[in-house]
Protein backbone atom coordinates (compact mmCIF):
# COMPACT_ATOMS: atom_id res chain seq x y z
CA UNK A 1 48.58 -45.68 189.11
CA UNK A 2 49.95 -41.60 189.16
CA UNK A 3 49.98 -39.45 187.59
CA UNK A 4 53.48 -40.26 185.56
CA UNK A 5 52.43 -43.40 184.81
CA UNK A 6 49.44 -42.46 183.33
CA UNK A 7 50.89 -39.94 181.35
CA UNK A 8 53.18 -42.59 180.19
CA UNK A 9 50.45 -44.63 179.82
CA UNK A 10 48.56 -42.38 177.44
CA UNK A 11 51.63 -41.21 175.39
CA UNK A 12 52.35 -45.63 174.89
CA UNK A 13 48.75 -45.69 173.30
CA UNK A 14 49.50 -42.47 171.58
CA UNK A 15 52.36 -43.45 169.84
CA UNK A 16 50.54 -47.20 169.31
CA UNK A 17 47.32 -45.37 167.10
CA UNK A 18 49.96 -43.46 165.21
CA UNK A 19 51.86 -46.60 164.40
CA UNK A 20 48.61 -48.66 163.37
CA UNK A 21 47.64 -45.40 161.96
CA UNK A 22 50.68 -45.63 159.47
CA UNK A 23 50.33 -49.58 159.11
CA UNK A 24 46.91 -49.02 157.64
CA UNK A 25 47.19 -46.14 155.49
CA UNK A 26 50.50 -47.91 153.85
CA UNK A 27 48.59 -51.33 153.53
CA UNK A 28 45.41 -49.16 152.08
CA UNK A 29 47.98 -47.32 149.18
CA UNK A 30 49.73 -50.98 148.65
CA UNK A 31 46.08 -52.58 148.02
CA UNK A 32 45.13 -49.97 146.22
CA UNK A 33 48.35 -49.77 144.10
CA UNK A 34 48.01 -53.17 142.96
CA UNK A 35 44.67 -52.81 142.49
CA UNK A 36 45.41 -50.23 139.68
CA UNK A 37 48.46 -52.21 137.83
CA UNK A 38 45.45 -55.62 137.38
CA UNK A 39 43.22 -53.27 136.69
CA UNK A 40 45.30 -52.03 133.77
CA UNK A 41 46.25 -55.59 132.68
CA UNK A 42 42.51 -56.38 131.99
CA UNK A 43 41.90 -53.51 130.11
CA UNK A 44 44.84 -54.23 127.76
CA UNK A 45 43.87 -57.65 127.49
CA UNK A 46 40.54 -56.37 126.55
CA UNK A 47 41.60 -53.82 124.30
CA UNK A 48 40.86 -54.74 120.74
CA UNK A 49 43.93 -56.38 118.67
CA UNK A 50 43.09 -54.44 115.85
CA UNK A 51 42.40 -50.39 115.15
CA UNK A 52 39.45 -49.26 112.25
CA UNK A 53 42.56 -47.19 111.10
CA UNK A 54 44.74 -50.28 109.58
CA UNK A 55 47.11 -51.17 112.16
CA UNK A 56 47.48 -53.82 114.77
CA UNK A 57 48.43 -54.34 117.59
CA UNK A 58 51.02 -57.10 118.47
CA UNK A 59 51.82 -59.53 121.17
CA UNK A 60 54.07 -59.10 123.45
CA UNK A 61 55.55 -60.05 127.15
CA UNK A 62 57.97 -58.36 129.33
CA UNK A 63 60.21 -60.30 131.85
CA UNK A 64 62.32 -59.13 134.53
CA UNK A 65 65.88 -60.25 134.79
CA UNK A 66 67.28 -58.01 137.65
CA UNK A 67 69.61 -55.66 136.03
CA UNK A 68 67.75 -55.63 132.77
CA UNK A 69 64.35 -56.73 131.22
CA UNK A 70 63.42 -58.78 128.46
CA UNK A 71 60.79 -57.53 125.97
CA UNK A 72 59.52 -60.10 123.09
CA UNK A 73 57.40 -58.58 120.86
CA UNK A 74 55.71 -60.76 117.57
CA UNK A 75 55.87 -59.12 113.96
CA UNK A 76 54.60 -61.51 112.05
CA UNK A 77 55.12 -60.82 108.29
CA UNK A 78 56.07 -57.42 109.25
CA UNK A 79 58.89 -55.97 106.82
CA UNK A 80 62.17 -56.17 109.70
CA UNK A 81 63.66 -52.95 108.02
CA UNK A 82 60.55 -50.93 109.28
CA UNK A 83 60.78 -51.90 112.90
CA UNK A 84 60.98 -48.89 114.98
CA UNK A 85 61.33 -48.83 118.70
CA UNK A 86 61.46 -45.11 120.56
CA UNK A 87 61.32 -44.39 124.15
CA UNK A 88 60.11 -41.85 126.32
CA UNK A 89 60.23 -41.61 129.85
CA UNK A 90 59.46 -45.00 130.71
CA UNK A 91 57.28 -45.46 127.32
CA UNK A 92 58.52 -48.07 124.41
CA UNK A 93 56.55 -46.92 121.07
CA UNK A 94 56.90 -49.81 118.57
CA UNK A 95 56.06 -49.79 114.98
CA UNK A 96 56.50 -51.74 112.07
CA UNK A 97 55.06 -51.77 108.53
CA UNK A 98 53.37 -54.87 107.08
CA UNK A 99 55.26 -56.74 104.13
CA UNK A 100 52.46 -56.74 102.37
CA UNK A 101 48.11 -56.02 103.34
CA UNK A 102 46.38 -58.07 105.39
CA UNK A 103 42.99 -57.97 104.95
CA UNK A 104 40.00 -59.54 107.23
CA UNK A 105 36.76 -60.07 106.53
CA UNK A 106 33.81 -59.64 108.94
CA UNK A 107 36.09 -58.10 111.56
CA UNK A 108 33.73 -55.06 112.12
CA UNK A 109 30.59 -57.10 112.79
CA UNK A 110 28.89 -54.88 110.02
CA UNK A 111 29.87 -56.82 107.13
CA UNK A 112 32.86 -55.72 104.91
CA UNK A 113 36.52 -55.56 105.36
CA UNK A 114 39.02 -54.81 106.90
CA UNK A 115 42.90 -53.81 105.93
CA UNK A 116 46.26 -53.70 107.99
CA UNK A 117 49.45 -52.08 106.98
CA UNK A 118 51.28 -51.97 109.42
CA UNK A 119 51.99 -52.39 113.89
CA UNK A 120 51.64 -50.25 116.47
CA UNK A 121 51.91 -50.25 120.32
CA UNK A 122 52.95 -48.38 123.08
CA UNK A 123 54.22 -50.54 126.29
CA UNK A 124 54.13 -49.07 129.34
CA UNK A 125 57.50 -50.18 131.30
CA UNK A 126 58.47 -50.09 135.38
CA UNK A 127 60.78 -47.44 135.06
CA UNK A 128 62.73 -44.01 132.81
CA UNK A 129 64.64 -45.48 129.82
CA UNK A 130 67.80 -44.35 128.79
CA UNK A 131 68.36 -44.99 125.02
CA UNK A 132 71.61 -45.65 125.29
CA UNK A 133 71.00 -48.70 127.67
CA UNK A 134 68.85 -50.53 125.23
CA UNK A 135 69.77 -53.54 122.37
CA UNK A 136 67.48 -54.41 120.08
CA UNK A 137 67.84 -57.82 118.11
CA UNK A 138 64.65 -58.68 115.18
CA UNK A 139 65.11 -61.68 113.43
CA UNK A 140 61.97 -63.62 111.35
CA UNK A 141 58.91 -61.61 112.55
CA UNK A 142 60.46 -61.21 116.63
CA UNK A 143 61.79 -58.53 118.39
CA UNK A 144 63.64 -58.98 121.39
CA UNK A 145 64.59 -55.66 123.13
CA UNK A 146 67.11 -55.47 126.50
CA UNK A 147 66.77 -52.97 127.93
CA UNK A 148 69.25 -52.37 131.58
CA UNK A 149 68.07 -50.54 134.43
């Protein structure tokens, strides 16, 4: 082997670490990445249902539909003329009051009760709203919200 060929040798396995290099790192920020969005789906499904301050929270799932997503949201007995839904950024900030009190028992673990007026939730989505691009339909305690991309 010469000296050119070396030198092309080295520069090959040069420009082979760089490229394995890259491979890794983007592998490493894609791991990590997902990593972070479970992560943040167990601690809303661990998140209490409820807040000590009288609202709820309420159940909801998101599906995506290519040029626009689909978010259900349940309000059960929640008074439909209430329902607000704001955006920010890529934020969706739903509330709604309560018909009427609900009140549970025990809910604390100390004994006591407990009383709800009213829904709250903030729902973190894939990407910047526009307000204009959004449809909201609530009918008998569900929301369903399109919003297009």
């Amino acid at each position: 082997m010469n000296g050119e060929e070396f030198d092309e040798f080295i520069k090959r396995m040069r420009d082979l670490e760089r490229k394995i290099r890259d491979y890794v790192e983007s592998e490493l920020e894609r791991a990590l990445r997902t990593f972070r969005e479970e992560l943040k789906q167990v601690e809303d499904t661990l998140r209490p249902m409820w807040h000590h301050e009288g609202y709820l929270r309420p159940l909801y799932s998101i599906r995506d539909r290519g040029p626009y997503i689909e978010v259900f949201i349940d309000l059960p007995k929640a008074d439909e003329k209430t329902i607000e839904v704001k955006f920010r950024e890529n934020y969706m900030y739903i509330r709604a009051k309560l018909r009427e009190e609900v009140v549970f028992h025990g809910v604390t673990g100390r004994g006591g009760e407990t009383r709800f007026h009213e829904y709250r939730e903030v729902i973190e989505l894939p990407f910047k709203v526009d307000p204009e691009k959004v449809r909201v339909d609530a009918r008998k305690g569900r929301v369903k919200i399109i919003i297009y991309k």
